[in-house]
Protein backbone atom coordinates (compact mmCIF):
# COMPACT_ATOMS: atom_id res chain seq x y z
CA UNK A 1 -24.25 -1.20 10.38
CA UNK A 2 -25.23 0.27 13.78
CA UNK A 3 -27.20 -2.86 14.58
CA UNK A 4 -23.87 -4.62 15.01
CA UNK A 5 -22.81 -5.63 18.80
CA UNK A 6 -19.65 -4.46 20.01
CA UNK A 7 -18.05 -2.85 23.03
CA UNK A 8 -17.26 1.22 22.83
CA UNK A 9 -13.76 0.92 23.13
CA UNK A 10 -13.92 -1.09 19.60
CA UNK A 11 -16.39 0.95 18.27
CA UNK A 12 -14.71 3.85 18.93
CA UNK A 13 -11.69 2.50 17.87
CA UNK A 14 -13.47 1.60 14.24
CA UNK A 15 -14.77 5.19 13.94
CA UNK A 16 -11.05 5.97 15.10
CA UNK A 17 -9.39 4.01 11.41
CA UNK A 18 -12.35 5.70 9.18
CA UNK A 19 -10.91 9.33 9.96
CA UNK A 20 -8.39 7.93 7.59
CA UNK A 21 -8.66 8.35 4.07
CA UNK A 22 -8.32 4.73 4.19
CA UNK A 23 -10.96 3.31 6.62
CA UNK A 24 -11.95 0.24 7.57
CA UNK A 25 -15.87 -0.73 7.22
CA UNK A 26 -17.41 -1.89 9.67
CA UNK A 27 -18.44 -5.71 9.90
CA UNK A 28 -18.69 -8.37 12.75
CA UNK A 29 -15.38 -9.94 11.33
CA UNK A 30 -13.74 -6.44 12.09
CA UNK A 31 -14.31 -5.95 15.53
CA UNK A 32 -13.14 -9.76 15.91
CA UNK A 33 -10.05 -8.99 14.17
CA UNK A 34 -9.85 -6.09 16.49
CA UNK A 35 -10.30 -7.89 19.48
CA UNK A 36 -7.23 -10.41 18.25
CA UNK A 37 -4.74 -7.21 18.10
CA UNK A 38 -6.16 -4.52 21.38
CA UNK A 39 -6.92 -5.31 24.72
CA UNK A 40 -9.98 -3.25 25.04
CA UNK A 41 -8.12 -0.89 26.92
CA UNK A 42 -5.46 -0.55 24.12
CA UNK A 43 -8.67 0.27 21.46
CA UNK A 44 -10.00 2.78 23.85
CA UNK A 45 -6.36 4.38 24.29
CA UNK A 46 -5.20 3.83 20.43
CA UNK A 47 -8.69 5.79 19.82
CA UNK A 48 -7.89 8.81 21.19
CA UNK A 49 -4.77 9.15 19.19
CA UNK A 50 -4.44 11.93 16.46
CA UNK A 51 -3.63 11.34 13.20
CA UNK A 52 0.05 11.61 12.00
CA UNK A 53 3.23 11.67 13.77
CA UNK A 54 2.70 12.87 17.46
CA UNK A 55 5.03 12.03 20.56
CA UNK A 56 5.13 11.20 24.21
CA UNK A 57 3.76 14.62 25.27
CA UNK A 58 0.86 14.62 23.36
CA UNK A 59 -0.65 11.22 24.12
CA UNK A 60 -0.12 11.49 28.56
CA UNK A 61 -1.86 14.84 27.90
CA UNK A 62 -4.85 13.25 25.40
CA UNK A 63 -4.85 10.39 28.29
CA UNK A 64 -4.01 12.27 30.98
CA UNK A 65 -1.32 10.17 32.35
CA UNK A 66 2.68 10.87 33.39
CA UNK A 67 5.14 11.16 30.84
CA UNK A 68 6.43 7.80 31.73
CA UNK A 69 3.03 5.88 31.91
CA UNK A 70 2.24 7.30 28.45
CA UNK A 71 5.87 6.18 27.45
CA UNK A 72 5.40 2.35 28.59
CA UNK A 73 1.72 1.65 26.79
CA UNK A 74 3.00 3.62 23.65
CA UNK A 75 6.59 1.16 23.71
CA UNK A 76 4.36 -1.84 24.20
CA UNK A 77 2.46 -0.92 20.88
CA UNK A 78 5.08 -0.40 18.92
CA UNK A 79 6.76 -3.28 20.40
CA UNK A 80 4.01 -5.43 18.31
CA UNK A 81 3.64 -3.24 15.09
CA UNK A 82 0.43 -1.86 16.44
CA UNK A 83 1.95 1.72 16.19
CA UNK A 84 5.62 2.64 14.89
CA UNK A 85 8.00 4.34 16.44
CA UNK A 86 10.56 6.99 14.53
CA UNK A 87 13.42 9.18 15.40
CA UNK A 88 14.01 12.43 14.00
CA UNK A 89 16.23 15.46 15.26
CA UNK A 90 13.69 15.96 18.07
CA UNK A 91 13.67 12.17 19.78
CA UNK A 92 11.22 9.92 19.40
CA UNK A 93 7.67 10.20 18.06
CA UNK A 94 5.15 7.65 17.37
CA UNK A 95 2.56 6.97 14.18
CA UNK A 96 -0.61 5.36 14.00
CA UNK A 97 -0.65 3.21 10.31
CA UNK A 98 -3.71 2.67 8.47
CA UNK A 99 -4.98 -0.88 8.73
CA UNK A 100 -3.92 -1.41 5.00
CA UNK A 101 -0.29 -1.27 4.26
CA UNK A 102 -0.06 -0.88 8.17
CA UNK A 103 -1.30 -3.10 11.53
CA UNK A 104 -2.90 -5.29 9.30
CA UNK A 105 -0.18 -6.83 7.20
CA UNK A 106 2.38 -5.92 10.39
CA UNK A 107 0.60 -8.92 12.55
CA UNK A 108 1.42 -11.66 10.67
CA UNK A 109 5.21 -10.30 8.83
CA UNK A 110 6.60 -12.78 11.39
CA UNK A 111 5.71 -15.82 13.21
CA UNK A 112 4.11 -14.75 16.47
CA UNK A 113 3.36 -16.70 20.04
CA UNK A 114 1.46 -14.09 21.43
CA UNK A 115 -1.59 -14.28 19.09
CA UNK A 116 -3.21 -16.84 17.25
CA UNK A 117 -2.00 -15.72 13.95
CA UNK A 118 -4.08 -19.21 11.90
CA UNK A 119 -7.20 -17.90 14.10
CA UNK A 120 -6.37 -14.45 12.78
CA UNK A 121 -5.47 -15.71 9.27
CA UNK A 122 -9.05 -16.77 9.14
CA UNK A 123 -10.58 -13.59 10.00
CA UNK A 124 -8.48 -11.73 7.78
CA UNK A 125 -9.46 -13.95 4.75
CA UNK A 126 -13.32 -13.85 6.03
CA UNK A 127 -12.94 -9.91 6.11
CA UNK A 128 -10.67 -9.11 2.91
CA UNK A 129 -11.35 -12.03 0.72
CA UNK A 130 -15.26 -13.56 1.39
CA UNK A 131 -16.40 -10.30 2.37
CA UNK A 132 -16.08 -7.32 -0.02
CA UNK A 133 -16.27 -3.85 1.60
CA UNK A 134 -13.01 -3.47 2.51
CA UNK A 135 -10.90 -4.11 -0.39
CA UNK A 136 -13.39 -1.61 -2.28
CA UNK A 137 -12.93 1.00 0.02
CA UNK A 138 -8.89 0.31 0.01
CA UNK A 139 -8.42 -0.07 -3.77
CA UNK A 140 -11.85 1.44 -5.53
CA UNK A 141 -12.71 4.27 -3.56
CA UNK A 142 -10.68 7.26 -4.99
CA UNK A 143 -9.07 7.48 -8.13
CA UNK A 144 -5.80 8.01 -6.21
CA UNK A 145 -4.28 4.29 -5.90
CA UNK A 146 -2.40 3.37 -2.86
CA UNK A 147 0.10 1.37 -4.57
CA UNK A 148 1.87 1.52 -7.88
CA UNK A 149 3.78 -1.55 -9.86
CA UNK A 150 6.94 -1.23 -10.88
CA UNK A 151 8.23 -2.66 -14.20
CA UNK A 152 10.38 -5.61 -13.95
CA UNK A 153 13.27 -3.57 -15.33
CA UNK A 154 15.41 -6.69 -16.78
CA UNK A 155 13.33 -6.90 -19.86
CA UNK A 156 12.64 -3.49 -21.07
CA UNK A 157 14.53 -2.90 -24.22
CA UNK A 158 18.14 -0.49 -24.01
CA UNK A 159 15.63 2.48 -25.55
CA UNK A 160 13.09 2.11 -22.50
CA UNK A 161 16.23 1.55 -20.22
CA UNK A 162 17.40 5.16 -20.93
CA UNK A 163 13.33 6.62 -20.95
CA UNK A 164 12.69 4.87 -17.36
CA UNK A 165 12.28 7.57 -14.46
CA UNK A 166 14.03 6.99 -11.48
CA UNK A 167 11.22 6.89 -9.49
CA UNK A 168 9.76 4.20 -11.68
CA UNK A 169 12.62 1.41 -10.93
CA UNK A 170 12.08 -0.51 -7.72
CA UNK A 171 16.21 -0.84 -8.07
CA UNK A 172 16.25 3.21 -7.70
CA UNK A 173 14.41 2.66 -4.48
CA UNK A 174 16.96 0.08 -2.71
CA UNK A 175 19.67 1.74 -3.61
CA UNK A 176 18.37 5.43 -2.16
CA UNK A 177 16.73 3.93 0.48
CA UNK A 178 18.67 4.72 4.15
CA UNK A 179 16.99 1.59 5.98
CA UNK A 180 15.71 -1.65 4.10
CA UNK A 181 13.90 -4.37 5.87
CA UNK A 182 12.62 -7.48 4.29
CA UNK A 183 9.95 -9.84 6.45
CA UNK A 184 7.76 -12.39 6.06
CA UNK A 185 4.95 -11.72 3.05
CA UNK A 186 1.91 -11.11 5.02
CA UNK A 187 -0.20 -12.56 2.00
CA UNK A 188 1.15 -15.72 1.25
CA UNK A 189 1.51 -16.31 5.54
CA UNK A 190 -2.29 -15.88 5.76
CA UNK A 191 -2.94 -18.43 2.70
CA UNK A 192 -0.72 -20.72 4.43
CA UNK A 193 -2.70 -20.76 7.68
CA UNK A 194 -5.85 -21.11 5.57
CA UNK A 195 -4.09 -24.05 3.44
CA UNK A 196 -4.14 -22.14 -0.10
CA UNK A 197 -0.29 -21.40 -0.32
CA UNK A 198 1.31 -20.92 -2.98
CA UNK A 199 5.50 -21.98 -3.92
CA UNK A 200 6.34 -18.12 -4.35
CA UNK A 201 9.30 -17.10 -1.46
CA UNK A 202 7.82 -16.07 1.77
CA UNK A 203 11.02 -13.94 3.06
CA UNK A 204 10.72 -10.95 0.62
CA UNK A 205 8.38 -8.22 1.96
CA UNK A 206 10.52 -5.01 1.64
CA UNK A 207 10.25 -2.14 2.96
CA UNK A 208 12.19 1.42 3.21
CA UNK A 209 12.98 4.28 5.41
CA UNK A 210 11.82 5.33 8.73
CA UNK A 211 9.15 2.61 8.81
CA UNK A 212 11.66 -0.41 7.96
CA UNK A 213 13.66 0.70 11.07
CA UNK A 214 10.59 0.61 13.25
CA UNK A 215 10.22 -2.79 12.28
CA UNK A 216 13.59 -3.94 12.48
CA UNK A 217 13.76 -2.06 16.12
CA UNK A 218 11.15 -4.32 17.02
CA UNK A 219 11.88 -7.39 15.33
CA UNK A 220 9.25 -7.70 12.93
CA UNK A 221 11.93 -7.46 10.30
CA UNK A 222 15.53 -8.08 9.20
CA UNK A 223 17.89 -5.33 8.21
CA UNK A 224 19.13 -5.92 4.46
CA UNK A 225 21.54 -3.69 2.67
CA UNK A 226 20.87 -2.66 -1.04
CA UNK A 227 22.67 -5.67 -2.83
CA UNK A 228 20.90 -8.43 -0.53
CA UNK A 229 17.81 -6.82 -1.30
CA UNK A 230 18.13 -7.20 -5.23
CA UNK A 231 19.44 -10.14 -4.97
CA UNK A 232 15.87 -10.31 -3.52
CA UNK A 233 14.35 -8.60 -6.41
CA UNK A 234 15.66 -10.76 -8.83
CA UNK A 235 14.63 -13.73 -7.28
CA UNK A 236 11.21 -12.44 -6.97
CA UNK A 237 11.39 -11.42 -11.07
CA UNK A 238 12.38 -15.18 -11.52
CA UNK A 239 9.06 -16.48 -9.53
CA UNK A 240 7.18 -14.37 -11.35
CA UNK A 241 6.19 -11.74 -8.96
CA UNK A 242 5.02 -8.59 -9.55
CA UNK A 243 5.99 -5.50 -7.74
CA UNK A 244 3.35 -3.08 -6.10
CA UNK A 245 5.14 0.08 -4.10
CA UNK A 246 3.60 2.68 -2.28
CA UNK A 247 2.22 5.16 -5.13
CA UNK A 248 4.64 8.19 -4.42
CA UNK A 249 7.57 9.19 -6.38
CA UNK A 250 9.85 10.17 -3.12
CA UNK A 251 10.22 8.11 0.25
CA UNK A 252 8.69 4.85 -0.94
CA UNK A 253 7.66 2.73 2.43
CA UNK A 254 6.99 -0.48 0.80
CA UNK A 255 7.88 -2.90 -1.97
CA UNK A 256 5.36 -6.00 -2.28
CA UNK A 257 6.40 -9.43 -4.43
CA UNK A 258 2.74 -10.23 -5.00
CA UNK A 259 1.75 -13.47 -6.90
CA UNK A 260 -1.85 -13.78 -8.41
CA UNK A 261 -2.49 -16.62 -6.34
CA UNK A 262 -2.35 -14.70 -2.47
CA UNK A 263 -1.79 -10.99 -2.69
CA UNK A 264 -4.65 -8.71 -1.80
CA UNK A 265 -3.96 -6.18 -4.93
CA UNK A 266 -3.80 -9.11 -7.66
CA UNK A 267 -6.38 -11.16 -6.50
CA UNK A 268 -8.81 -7.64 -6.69
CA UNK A 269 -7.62 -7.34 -10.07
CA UNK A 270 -8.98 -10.41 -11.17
CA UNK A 271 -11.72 -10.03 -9.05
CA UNK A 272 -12.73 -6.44 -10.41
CA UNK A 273 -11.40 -6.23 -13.75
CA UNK A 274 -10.64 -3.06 -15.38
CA UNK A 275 -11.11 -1.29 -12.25
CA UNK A 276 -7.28 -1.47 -11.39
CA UNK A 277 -6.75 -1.83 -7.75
CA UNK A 278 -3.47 0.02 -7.97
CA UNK A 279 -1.46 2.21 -10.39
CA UNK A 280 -0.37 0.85 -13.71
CA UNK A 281 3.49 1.14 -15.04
CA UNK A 282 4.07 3.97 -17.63
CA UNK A 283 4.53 0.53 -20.02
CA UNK A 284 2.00 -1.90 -21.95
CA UNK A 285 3.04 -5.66 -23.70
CA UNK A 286 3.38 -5.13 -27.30
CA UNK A 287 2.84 -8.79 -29.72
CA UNK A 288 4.85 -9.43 -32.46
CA UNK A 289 2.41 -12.16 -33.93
CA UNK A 290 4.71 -12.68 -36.96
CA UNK A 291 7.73 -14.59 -34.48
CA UNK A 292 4.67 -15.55 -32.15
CA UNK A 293 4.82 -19.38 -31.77
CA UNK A 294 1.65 -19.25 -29.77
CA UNK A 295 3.02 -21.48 -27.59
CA UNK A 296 0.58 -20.32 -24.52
CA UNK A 297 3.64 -19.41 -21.85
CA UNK A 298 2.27 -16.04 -21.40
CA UNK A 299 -0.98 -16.65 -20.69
CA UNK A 300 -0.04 -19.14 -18.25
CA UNK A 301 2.33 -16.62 -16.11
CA UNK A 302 0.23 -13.77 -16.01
CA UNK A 303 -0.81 -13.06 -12.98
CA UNK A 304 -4.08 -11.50 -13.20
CA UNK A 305 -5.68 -13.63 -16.09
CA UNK A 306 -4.87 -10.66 -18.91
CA UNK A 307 -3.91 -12.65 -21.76
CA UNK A 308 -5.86 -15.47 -23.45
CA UNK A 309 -4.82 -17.46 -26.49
CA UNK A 310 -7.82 -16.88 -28.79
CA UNK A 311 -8.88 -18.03 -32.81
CA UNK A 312 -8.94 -15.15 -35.11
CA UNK A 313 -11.61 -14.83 -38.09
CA UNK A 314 -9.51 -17.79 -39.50
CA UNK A 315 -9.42 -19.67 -37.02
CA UNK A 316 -5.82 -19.28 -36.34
CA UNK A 317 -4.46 -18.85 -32.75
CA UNK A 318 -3.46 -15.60 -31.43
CA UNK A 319 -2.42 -13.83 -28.05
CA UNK A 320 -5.08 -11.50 -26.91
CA UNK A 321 -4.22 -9.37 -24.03
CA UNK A 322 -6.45 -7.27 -22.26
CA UNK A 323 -5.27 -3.68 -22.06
CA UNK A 324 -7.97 -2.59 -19.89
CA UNK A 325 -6.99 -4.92 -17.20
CA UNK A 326 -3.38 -5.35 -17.97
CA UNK A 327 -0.64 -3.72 -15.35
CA UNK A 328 1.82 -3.34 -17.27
CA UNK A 329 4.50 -4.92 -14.68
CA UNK A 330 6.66 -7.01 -17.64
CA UNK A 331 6.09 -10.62 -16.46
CA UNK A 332 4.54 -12.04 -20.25
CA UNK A 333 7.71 -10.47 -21.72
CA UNK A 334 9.76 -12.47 -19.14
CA UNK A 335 8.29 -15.61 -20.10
CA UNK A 336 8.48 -15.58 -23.60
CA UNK A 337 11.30 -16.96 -25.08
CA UNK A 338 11.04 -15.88 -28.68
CA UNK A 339 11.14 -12.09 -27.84
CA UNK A 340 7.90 -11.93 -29.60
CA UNK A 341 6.78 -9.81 -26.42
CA UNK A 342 7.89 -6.43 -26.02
CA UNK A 343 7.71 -3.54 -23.76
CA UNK A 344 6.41 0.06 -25.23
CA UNK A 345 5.77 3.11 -23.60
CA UNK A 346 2.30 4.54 -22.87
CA UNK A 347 1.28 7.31 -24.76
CA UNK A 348 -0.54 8.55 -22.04
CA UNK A 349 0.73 10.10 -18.73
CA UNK A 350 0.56 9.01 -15.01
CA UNK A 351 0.89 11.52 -12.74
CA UNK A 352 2.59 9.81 -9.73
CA UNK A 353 2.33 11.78 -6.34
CA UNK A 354 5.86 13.46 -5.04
CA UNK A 355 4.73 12.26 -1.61
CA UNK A 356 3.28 9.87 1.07
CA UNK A 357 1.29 13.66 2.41
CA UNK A 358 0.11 14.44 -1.01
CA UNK A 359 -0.72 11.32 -1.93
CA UNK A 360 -3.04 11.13 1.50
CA UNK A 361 -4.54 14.29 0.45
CA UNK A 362 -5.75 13.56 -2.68
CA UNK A 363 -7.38 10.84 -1.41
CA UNK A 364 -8.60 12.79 1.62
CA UNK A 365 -10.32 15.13 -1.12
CA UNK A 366 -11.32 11.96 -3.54
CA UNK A 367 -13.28 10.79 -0.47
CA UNK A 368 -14.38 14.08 1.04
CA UNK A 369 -13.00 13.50 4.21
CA UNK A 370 -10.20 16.46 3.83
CA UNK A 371 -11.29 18.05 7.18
CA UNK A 372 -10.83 15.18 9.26
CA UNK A 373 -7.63 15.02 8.07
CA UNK A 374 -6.50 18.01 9.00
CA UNK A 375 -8.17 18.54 12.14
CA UNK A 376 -7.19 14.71 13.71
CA UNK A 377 -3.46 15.77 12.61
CA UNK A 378 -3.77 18.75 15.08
CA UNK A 379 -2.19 20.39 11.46
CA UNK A 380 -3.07 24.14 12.36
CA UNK A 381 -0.89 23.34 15.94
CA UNK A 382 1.78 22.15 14.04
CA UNK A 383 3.24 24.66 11.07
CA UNK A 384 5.24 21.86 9.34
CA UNK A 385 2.35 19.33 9.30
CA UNK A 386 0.55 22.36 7.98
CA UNK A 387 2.88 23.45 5.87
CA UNK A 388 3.45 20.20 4.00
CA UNK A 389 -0.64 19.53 3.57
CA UNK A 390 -0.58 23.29 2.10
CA UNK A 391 2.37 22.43 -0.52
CA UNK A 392 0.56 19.13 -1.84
CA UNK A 393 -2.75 20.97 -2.12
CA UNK A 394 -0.56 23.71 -4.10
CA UNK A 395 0.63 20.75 -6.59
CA UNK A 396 -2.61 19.55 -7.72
CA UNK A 397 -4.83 20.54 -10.37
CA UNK A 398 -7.31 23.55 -10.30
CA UNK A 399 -10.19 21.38 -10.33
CA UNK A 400 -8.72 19.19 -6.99
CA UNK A 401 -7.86 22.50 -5.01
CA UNK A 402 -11.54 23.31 -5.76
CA UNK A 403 -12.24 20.36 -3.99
CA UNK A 404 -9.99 21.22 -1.42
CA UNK A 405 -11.30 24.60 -0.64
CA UNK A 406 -15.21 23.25 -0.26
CA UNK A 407 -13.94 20.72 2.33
CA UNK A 408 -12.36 23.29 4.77
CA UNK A 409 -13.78 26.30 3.93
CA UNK A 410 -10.77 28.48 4.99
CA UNK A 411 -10.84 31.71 4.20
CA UNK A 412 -6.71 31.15 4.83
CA UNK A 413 -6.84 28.31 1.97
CA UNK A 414 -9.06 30.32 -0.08
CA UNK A 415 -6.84 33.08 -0.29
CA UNK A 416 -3.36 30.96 -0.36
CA UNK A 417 -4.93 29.73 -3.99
CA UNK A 418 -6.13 32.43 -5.15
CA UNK A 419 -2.65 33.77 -5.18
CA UNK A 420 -1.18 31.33 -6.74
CA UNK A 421 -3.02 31.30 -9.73
């Protein structure tokens, strides 16, 4: 789309967000999104930033200014969720997010004076709702999902209870998360500026870890302890809500209460079908159509339009769900009374990634843009970077480190798997 007008500092701030494996595509609506969030200096600045955690240093010496001028316009980002801001043992050091769960969502997680979040609300519908690039490239475009839903864990039966992973209860996550933050549902916010909300709760956006205290640092969200938060949970099982989590198995950043009526991921799913915008639970809805009263509840509370009540051969109502499109998330069993609805395991596995970094780099590899990634993290100037990209291309299959290898084409990488086998 090279015919489309836009000033350099956007444009390079576009080609900037597609050096991750998430992008953006471009579109008019983007760079007038854009132009809502950056100055035009802040896009020029914000483009020059590498991928991954970097600190102070590193961006005066990318924009050649002082320590403390590259201090101030790095505060005043993170000070409005445009970048986030983490400690570790070494001070402070700043990330870029993707646009999608980053910047994007970050804008409207609270009401804000500074921009005009119904004129942005607008834009963001025009750009992730009319138009359809975008929510392709962010749910379709590698077979590595983003996000994961979690079963709602209150109606699996006492033998699933003791077969449930850890990593596959959204409870497991509060509990052994060190910071929680809950703010304002980005999704349901936007629909309300465009008119379209729903009755769902609006206060329930959680998220975990170092990138729930960025938030709460700079007041984009409220600090929650663990039993708040399910209390929050719970509430969110009883509007029928279903959970989508980042798709890793260790240091979850996010827990979404999506309804079918707002949220990016559900709408997609009954946009696309069987496509599955984001990871399916290790469970599927099993009908007892003998105590089946028919009476339509679960059709009516699924969220993504998987179950229909259809007329067999003899014209006799039955529940039909749609395994190919189903998620698996528990809310039919919820709603039905009579128990006729149960949870069973899938016979087949998932294969969850241990990590936000190998997570990225499967998708990196999906979309062939593996190099970039490594290169815009500075990776081979930083061993742990480096070492932590090595170790999730050392976890994946033969065929994916294959992959791997013909991206970089490093003799170093070459030989690091050849030992391994």
């Amino acid at each position: 789309m090279s015919h489309i007008s836009a000033k350099k500092e956007y444009k390079n701030l576009v080609d900037r967000l597609n050096k991750f494996p998430q992008g953006a595509p471009e579109s008019k609506t983007l760079y007038q999104i854009l132009s809502v969030l950056f100055t035009e200096r802040e896009a020029d600045l914000v483009s020059q930033l590498p991928i991954g955690a970097f600190r102070v240093k590193t961006a005066a010496r990318i924009w050649t200014m002082t320590y403390d001028e590259a201090l101030k316009v790095l505060d005043t980002l993170a000070s409005r969720a445009i970048l986030l801001d983490v400690e570790d043992e070494k001070g402070k050091k700043y990330i870029l997010p993707p646009p999608m769960a980053g910047f994007i969502e970050f804008a409207l997680m609270r009401t804000r004076g500074d921009i005009d979040q119904k004129l942005l609300s607008e834009l963001y519908y025009q750009y992730l709702n009319v138009e359809e690039d975008f929510i392709k490239d962010l749910f379709y475009s590698s077979e590595t999902k983003l996000g994961r839903v979690y079963v709602q864990e209150e109606v699996l039966t006492n033998e699933n209870q003791v077969d449930i992973l850890d990593f596959e209860r959204a409870t497991h996550i509060i509990e052994s998360s060190k910071h929680i933050a809950v703010g304002m549902c980005y999704c349901r916010h936007k629909m309300q500026h465009m008119g379209m909300a729903c009755d769902a709760p609006m206060d329930i956006c959680m998220t975990f870890g170092n990138t729930a205290n960025s938030l709460i640092q700079n007041n984009y969200a409220r600090r929650v302890d663990a039993v708040e938060c399910k209390e929050l949970l719970h509430q969110a099982y009883e509007h029928n809500l279903v959970q989508c989590g980042e798709n890793v198995r260790e240091g979850v950043t996010f827990i979404c209460n999506c309804c079918g009526c707002c949220c990016e991921a559900l709408l997609a799913a009954k946009k696309f079908g069987n496509m599955h915008p984001v990871q399916t639970t290790a469970f599927y809805p099993s009908v007892n159509d003998e105590s089946c009263v028919k009476c339509g509840k679960c059709e009516k509370a699924c969220p993504i339009d998987a179950i229909s009540l259809i007329k067999d051969e003899n014209r006799n109502k039955k529940v039909d769900i749609d395994y190919d499109v189903c998620l698996g998330c528990g809310v039919c069993a919820r709603n039905c009374h009579k128990g006729s609805i149960i949870l069973k395991r899938r016979q087949e596995k998932i294969i969850t990634p241990s990590s936000s970094v190998h997570r990225v780099v499967l998708q990196a590899i999906e979309k062939g843009t593996l190099l970039d990634l490594i290169s815009e993290t500075e990776a081979f100037k930083n061993h742990r970077v480096m070492a932590s990209i090595l170790s999730a291309i050392l976890k994946m299959s033969p065929v994916k480190q294959l992959l791997a290898r013909d991206q970089v084409k490093s003799i170093y990488l070459d030989r690091l798997l050849r030992v391994k086998k």
